[in-house]
C-alpha atoms as a PDB file:
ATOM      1  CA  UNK A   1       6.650  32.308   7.054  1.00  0.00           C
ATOM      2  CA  UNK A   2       8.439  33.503  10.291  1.00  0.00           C
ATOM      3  CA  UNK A   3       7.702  36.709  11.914  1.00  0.00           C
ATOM      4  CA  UNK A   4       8.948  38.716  14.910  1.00  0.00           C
ATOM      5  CA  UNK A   5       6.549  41.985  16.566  1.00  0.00           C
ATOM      6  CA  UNK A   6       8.531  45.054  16.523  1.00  0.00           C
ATOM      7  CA  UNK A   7       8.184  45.531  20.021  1.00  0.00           C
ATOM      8  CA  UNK A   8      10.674  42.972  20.456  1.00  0.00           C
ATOM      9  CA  UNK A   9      13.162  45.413  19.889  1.00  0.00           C
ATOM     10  CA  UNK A  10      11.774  48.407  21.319  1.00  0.00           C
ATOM     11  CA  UNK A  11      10.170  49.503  24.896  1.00  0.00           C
ATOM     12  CA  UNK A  12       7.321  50.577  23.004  1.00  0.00           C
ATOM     13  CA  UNK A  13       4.526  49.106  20.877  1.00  0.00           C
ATOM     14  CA  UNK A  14       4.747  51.685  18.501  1.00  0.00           C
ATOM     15  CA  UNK A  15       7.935  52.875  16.781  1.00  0.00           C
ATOM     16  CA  UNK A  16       9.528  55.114  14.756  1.00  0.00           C
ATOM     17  CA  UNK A  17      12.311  53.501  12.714  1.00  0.00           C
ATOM     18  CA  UNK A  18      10.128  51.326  11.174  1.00  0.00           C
ATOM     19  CA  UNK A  19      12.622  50.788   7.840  1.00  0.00           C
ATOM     20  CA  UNK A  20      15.100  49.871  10.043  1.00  0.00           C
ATOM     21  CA  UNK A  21      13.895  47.263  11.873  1.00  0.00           C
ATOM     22  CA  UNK A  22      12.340  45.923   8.817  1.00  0.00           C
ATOM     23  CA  UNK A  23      15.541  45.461   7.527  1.00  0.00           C
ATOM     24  CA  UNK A  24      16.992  44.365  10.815  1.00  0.00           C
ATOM     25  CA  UNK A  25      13.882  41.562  10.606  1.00  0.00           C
ATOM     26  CA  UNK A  26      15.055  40.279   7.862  1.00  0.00           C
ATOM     27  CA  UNK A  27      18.905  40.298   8.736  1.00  0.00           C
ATOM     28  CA  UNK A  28      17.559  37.838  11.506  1.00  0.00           C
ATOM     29  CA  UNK A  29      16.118  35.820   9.324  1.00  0.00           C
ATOM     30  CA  UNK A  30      12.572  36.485   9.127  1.00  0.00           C
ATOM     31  CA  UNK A  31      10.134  37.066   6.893  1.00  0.00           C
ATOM     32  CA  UNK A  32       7.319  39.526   8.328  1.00  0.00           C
ATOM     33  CA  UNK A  33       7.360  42.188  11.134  1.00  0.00           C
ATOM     34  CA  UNK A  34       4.130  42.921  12.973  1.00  0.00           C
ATOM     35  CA  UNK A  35       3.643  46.503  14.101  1.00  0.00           C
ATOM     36  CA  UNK A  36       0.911  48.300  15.917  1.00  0.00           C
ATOM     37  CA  UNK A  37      -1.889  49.800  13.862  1.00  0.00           C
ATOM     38  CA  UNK A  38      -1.978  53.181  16.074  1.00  0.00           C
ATOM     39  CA  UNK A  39       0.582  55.630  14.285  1.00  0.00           C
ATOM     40  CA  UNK A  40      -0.674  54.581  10.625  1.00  0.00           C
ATOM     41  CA  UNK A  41      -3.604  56.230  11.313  1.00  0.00           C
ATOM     42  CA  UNK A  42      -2.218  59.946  10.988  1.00  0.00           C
ATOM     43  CA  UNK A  43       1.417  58.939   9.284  1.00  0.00           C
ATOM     44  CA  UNK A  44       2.826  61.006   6.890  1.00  0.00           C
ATOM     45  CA  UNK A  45       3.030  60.058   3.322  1.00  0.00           C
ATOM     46  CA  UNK A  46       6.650  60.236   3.404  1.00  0.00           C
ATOM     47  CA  UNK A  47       7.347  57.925   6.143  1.00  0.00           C
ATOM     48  CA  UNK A  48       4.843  55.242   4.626  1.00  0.00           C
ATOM     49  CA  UNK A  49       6.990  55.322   0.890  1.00  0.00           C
ATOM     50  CA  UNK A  50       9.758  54.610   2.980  1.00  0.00           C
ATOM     51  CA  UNK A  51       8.175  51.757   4.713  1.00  0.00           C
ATOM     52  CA  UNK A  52       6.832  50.330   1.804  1.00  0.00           C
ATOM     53  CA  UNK A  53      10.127  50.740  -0.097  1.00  0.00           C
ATOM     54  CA  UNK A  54      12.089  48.754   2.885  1.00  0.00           C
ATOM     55  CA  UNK A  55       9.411  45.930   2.474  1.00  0.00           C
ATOM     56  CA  UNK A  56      10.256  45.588  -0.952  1.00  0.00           C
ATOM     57  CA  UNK A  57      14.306  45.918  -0.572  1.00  0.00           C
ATOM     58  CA  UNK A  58      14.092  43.192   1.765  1.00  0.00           C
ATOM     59  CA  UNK A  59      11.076  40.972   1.006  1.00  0.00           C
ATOM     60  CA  UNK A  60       9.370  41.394   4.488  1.00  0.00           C
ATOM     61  CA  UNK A  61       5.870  41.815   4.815  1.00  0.00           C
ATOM     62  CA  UNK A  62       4.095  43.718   6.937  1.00  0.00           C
ATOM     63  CA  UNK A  63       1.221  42.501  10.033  1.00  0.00           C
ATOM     64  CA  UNK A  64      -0.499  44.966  11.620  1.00  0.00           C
ATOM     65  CA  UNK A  65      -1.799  44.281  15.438  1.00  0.00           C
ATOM     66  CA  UNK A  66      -3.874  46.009  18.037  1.00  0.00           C
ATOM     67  CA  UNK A  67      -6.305  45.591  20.453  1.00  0.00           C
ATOM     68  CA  UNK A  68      -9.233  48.240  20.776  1.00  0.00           C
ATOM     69  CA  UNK A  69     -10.532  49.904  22.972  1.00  0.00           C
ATOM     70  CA  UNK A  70     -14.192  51.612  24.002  1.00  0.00           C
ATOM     71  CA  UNK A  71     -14.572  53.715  21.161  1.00  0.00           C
ATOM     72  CA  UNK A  72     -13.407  51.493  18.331  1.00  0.00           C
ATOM     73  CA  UNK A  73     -15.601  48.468  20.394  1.00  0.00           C
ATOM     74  CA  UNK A  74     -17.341  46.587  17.439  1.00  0.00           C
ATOM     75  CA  UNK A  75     -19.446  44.737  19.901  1.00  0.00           C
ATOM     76  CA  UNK A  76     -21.071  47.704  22.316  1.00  0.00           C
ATOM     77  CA  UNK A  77     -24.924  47.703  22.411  1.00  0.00           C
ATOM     78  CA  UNK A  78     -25.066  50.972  21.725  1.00  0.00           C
ATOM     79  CA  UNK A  79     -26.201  51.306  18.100  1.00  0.00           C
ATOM     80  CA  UNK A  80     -24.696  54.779  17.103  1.00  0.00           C
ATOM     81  CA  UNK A  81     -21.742  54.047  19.383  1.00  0.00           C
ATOM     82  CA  UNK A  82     -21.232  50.351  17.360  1.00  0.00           C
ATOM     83  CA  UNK A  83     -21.586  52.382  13.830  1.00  0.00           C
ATOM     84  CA  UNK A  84     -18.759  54.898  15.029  1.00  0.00           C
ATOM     85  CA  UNK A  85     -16.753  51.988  15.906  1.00  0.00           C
ATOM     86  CA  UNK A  86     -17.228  50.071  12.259  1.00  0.00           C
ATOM     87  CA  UNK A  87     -16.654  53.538  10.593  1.00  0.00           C
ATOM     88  CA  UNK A  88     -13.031  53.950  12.429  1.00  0.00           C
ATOM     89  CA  UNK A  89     -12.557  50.060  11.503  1.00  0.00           C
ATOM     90  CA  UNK A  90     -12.930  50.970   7.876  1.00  0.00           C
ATOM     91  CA  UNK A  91     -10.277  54.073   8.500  1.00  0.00           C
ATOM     92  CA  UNK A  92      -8.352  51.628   9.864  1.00  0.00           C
ATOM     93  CA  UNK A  93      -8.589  48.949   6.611  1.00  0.00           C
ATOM     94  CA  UNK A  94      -7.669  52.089   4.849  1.00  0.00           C
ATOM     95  CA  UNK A  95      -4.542  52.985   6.909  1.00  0.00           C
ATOM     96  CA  UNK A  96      -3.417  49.565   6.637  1.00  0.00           C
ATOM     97  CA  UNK A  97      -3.605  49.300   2.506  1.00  0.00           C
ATOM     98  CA  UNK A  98      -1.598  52.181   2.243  1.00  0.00           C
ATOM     99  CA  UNK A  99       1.427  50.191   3.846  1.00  0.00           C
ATOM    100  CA  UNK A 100       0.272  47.637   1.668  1.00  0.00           C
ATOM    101  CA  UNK A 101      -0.257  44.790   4.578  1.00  0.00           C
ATOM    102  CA  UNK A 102      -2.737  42.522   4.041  1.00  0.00           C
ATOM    103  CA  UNK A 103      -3.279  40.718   7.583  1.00  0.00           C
ATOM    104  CA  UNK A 104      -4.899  42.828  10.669  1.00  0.00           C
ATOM    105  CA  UNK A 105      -4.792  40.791  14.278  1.00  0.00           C
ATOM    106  CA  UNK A 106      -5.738  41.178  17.429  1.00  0.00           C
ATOM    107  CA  UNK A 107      -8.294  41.719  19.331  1.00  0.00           C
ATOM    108  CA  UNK A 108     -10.270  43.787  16.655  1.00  0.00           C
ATOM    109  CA  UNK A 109     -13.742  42.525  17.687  1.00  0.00           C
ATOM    110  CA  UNK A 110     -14.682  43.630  20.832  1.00  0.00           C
ATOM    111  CA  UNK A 111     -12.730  45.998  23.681  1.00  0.00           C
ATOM    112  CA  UNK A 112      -9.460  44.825  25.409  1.00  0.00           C
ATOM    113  CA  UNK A 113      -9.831  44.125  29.075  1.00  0.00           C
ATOM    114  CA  UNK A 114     -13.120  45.790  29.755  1.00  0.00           C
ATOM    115  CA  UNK A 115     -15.035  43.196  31.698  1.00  0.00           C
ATOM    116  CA  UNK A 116     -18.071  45.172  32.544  1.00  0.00           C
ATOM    117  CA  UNK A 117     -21.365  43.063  31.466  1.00  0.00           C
ATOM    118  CA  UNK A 118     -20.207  39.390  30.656  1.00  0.00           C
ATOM    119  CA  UNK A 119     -23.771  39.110  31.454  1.00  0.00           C
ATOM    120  CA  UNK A 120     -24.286  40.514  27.597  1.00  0.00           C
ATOM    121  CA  UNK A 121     -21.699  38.116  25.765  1.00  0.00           C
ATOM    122  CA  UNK A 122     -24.104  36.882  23.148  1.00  0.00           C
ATOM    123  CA  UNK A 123     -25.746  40.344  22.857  1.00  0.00           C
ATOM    124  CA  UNK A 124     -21.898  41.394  22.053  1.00  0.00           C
ATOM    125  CA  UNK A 125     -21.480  38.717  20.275  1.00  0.00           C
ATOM    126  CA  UNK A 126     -24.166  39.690  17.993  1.00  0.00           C
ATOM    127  CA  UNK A 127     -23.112  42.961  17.256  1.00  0.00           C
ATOM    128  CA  UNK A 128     -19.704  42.273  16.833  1.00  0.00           C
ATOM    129  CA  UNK A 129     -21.110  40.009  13.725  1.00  0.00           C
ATOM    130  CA  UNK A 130     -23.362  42.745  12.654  1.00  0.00           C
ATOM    131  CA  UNK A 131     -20.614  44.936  12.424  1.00  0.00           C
ATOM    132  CA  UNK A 132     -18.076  42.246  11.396  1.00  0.00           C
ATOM    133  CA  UNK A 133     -20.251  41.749   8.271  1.00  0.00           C
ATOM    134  CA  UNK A 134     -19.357  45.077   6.909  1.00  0.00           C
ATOM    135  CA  UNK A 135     -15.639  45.106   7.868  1.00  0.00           C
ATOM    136  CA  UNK A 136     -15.677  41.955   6.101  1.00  0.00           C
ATOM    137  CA  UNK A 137     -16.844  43.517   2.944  1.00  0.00           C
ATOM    138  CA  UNK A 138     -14.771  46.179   3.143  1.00  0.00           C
ATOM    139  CA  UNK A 139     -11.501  44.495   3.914  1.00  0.00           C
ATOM    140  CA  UNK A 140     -12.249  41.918   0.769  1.00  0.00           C
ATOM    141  CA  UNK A 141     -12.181  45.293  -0.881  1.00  0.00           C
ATOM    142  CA  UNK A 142      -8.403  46.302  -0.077  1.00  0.00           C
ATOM    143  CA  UNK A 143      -7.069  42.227   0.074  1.00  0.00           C
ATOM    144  CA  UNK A 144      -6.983  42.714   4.083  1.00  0.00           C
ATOM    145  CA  UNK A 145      -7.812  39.410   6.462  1.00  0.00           C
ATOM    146  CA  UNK A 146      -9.450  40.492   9.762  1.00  0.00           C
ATOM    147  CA  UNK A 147      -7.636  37.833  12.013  1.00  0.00           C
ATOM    148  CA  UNK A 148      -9.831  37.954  15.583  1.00  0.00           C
ATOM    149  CA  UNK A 149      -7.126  36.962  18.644  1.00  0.00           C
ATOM    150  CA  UNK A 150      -8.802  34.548  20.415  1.00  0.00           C
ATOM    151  CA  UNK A 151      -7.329  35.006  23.968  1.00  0.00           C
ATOM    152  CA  UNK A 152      -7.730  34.326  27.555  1.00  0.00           C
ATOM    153  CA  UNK A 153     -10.349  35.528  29.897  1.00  0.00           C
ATOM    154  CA  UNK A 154      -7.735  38.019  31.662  1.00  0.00           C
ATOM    155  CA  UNK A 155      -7.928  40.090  28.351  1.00  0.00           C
ATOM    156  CA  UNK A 156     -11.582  39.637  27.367  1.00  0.00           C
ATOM    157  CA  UNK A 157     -15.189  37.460  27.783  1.00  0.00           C
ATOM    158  CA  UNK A 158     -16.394  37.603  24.573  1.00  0.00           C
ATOM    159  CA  UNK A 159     -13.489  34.892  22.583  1.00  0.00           C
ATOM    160  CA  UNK A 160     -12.254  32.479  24.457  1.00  0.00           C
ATOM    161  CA  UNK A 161     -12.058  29.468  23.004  1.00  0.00           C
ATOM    162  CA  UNK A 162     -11.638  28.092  18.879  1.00  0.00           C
ATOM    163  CA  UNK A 163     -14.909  26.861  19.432  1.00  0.00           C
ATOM    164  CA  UNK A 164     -16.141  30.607  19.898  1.00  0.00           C
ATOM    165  CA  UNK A 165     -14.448  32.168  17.740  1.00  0.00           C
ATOM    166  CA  UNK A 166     -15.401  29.563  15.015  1.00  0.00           C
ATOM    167  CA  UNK A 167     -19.335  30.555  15.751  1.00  0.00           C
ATOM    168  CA  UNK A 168     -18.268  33.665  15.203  1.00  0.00           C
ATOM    169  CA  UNK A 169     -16.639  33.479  11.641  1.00  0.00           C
ATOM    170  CA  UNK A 170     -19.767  31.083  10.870  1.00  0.00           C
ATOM    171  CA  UNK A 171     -21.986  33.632  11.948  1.00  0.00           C
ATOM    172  CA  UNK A 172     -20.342  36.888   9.939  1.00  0.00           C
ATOM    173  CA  UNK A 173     -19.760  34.283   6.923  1.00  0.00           C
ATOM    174  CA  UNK A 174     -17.083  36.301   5.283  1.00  0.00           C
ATOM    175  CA  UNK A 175     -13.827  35.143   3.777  1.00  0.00           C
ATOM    176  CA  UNK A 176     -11.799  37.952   5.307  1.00  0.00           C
ATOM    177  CA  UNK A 177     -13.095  37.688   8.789  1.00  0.00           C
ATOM    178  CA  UNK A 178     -10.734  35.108   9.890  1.00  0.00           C
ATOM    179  CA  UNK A 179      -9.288  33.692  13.653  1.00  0.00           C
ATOM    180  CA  UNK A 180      -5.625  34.226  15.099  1.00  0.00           C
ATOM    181  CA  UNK A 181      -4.667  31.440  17.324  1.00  0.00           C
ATOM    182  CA  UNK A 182      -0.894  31.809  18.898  1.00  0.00           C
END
């Protein structure tokens, strides 16, 4: 399958003519558009039927990206702080069925560009795969694959490599928790 990120065609991550440019995504020639997960957190019923009914007129799945930030951080050492984060995670698996995608990337595992303690990789490390290990469960629940982003260091410390991120998805042993190479 070929895919194109909506913010191709806008100035924005997020948009609001999704239906359009789902069919414009397929006039192209393509056969998924990737969108940001932000706006289906609160979006209104309405606008999601019309999503969904786009999809269907012209066959295009939907991918859902996003990188998070402190509060949704699956890999902070604080433990209250880290159960907040899996909690919004599973808010966020819910958002996502309702659109009826069934692929989340990015980088969902840890907190985009916050390079504060690289000293505590492995700690992090370990509690994103503490927390992974429910996501996991509950994305096999709604069909969902957690893809992790494996990326450079200029975005985050904790994966950098296949090799890490491969440890990781050994570690959390789930068959939704998955790795995004691109």
């Amino acid at each position: 399958k070929y895919g194109m990120c909506y913010c191709y065609w806008s100035k924005d991550w997020e948009g609001t003519n999704y239906p359009q440019t789902i069919e414009r995504a397929r006039k192209c020639g393509f056969d998924v558009l990737e969108i940001f997960y932000g706006r289906l957190l609160d979006m209104a019923q309405t606008e999601v039927d019309d999503i969904k009914a786009a999809c269907k007129a012209n066959d295009v799945e939907l991918y859902i990206c996003g990188g998070f930030g402190a509060e949704e951080d699956l890999s902070q050492l604080d433990e209250p702080g880290r159960k907040h984060a899996v909690e919004k995670a599973k808010e966020l698996l819910a958002a996502i069925a309702r659109v009826d995608a069934h692929n989340f990337s990015g980088i969902n595992y840890g907190c985009w560009c916050d390079f504060s303690h690289p000293e505590n990789k492995q700690k992090n490390l370990e509690a994103a795969a503490r927390s992974l290990r429910e996501i996991g469960a509950a994305a096999g629940d709604l069909g969902i694959s957690w893809n992790m982003e494996v990326v450079n260091r200029f975005e985050s410390y904790l994966l950098n490599t296949a090799a890490e991120a491969r440890a990781l998805t050994d570690e959390v042993d789930s068959p939704n928790i998955n790795i995004l190479l691109d």
